[in-house]
Structures are given as structure tokens and as C-alpha cells.
C-alpha atoms as a PDB file:
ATOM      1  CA  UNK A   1      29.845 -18.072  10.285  1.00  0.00           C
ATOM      2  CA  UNK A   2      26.509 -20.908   9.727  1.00  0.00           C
ATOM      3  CA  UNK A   3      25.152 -18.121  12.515  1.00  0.00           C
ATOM      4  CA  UNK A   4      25.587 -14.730  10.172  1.00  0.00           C
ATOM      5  CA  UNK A   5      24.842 -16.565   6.799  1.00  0.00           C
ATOM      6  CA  UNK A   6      28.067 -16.848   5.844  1.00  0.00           C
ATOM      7  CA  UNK A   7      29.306 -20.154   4.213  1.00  0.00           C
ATOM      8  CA  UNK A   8      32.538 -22.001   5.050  1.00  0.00           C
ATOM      9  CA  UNK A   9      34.686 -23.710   2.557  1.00  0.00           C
ATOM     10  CA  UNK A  10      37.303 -25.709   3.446  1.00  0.00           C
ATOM     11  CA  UNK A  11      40.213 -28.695   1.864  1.00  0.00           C
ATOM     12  CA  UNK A  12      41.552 -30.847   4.309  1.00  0.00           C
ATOM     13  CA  UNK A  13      45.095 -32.272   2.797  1.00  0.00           C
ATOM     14  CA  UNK A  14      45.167 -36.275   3.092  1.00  0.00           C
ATOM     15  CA  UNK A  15      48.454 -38.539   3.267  1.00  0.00           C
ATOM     16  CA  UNK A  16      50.539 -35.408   4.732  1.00  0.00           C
ATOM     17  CA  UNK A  17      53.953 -37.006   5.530  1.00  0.00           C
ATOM     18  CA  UNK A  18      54.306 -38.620   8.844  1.00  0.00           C
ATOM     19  CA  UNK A  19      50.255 -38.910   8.926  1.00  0.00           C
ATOM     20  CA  UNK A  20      48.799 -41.459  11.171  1.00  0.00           C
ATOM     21  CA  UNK A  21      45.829 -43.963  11.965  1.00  0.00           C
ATOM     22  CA  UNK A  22      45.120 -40.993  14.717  1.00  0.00           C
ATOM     23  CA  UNK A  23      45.456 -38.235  12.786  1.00  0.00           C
ATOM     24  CA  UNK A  24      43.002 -39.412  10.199  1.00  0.00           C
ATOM     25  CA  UNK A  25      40.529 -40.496  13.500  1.00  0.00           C
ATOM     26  CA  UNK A  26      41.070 -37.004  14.771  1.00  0.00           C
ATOM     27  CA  UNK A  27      39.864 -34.972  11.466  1.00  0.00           C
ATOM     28  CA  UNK A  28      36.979 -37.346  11.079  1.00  0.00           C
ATOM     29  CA  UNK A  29      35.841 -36.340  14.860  1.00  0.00           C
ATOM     30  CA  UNK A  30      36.267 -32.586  13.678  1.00  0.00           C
ATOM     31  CA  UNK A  31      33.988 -33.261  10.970  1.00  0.00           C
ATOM     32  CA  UNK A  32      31.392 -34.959  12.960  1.00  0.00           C
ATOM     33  CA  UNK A  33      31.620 -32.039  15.353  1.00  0.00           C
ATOM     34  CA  UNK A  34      30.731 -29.320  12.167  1.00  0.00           C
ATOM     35  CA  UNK A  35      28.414 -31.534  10.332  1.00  0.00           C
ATOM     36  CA  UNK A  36      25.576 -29.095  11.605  1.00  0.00           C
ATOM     37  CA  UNK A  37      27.481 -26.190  10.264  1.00  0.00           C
ATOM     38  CA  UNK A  38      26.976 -25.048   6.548  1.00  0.00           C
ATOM     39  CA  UNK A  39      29.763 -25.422   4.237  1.00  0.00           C
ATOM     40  CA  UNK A  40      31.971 -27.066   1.703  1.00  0.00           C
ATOM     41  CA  UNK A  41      34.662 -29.427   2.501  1.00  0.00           C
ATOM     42  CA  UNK A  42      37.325 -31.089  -0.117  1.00  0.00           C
ATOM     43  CA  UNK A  43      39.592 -33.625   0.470  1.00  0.00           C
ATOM     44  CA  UNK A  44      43.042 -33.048  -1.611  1.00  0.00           C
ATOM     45  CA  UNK A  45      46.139 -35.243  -1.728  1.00  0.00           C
ATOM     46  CA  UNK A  46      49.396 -33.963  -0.181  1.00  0.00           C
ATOM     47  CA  UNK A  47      51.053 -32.860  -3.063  1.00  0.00           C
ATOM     48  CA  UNK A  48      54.632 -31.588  -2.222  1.00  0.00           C
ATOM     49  CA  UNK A  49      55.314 -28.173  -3.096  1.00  0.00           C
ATOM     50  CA  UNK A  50      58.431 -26.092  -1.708  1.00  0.00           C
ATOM     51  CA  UNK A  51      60.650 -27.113   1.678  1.00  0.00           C
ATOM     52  CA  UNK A  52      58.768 -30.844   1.048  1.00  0.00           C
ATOM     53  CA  UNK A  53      59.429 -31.712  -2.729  1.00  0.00           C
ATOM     54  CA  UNK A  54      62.042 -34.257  -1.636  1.00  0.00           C
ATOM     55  CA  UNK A  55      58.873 -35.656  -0.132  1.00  0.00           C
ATOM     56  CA  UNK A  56      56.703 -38.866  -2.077  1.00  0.00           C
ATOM     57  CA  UNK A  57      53.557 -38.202  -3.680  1.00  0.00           C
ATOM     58  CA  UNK A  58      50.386 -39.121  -1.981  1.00  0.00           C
ATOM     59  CA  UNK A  59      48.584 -41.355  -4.372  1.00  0.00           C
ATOM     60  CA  UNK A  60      45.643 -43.595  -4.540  1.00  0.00           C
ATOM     61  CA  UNK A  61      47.593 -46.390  -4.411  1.00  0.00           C
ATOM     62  CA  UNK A  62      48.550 -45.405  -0.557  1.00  0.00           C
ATOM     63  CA  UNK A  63      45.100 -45.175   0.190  1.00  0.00           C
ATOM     64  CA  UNK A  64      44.041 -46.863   3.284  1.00  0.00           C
ATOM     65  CA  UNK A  65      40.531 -47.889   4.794  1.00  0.00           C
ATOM     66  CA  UNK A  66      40.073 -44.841   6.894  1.00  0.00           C
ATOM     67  CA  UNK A  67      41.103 -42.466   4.522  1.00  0.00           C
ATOM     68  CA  UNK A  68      38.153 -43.899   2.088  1.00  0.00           C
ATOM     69  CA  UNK A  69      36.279 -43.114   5.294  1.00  0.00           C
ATOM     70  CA  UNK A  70      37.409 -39.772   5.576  1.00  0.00           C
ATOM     71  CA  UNK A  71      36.516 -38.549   1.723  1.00  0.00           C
ATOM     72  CA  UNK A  72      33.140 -40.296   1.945  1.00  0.00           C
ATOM     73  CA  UNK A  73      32.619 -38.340   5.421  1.00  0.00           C
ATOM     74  CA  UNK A  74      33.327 -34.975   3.615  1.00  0.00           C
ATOM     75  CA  UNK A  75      30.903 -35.918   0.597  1.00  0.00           C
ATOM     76  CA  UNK A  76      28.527 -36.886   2.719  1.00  0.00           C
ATOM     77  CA  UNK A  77      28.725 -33.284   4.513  1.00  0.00           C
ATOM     78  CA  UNK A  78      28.907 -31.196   1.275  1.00  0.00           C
ATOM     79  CA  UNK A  79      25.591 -33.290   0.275  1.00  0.00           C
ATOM     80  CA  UNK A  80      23.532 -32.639   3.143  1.00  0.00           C
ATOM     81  CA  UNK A  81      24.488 -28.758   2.524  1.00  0.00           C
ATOM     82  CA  UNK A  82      23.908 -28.216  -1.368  1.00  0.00           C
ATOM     83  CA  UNK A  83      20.487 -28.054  -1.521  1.00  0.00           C
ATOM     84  CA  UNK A  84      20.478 -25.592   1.311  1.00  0.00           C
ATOM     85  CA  UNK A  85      23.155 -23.595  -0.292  1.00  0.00           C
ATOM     86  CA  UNK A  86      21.536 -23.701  -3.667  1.00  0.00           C
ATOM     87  CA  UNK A  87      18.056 -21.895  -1.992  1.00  0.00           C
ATOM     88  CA  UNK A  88      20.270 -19.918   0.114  1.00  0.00           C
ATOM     89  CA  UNK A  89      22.726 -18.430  -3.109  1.00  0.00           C
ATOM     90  CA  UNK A  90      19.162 -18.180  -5.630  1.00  0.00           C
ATOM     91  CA  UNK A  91      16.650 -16.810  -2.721  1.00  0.00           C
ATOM     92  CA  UNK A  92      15.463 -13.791  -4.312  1.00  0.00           C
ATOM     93  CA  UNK A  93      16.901 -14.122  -7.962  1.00  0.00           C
END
């Protein structure tokens, strides 16, 4: 997509139900192997809709180190792209 000037969006869901230390560690080494690759990334709680509403609520309060880690990762990614994108969506305008 970065390669045919097409821009990526993407939400990753946090505090899924059965989430682990590893699966937290794994997302954050998928974002540092895109970080070169325009786009927008945004982290969402796990809100449960459907087959999972007899599931809890991820809030805030469940937050852990890593997952801090994780949102500050994606900001830090959508940052380094907006000025890019902004040039990129006004170029000729």
C-alpha cells in the first residue's frame, strides 16, 4: 500500500478477553515492524458486542504497564506520519 500511495488505517482492540503479557509483546513487535509504512493506527478498548456481551468491559482501570506502552507506540507512529499525510492529502490543492 506505503508503495502505490495508498494509506493504511488501522484499530488494534486492547484488553480482548483471555489477552496476555505476550500478546500485547507480539502487537508491539508488529508495530515496530510497520513503523516505516504510512498510516493510521488506533488503539480501542474491547468492548463486548454480540456472542461476548456476557464478557467484562475493558476499562482503564485494567490497564497495565505494557498496554500504556502499546497506545504510546501507536501515537508515536500516527505522529511521525501526519505531517507526511497532510502534504501528501493537500499536494496540489
Amino acid at each position: 500500500m506505503h508503495d502505490n500511495n495508498l494509506v493504511s488505517a488501522g484499530t488494534l482492540i486492547i484488553g480482548l478477553p483471555e489477552e496476555t503479557e505476550e500478546d500485547i509483546i507480539k502487537t508491539q513487535e508488529l508495530l515496530d515492524e510497520i513503523k516505516d509504512i504510512r498510516g493510521l493506527i488506533v488503539p480501542l478498548f474491547f468492548v463486548p458486542l454480540g456472542s461476548l456481551t456476557k464478557e467484562d468491559w475493558f476499562k482503564d482501570t485494567k490497564l497495565h504497564n505494557r498496554h500504556t506502552e502499546l497506545m504510546i507506540q501507536c501515537a508515536e507512529h500516527d505522529f511521525k506520519w501526519a505531517d507526511n499525510l497532510i502534504e501528501w492529502a493537500f499536494k496540489n490543492k
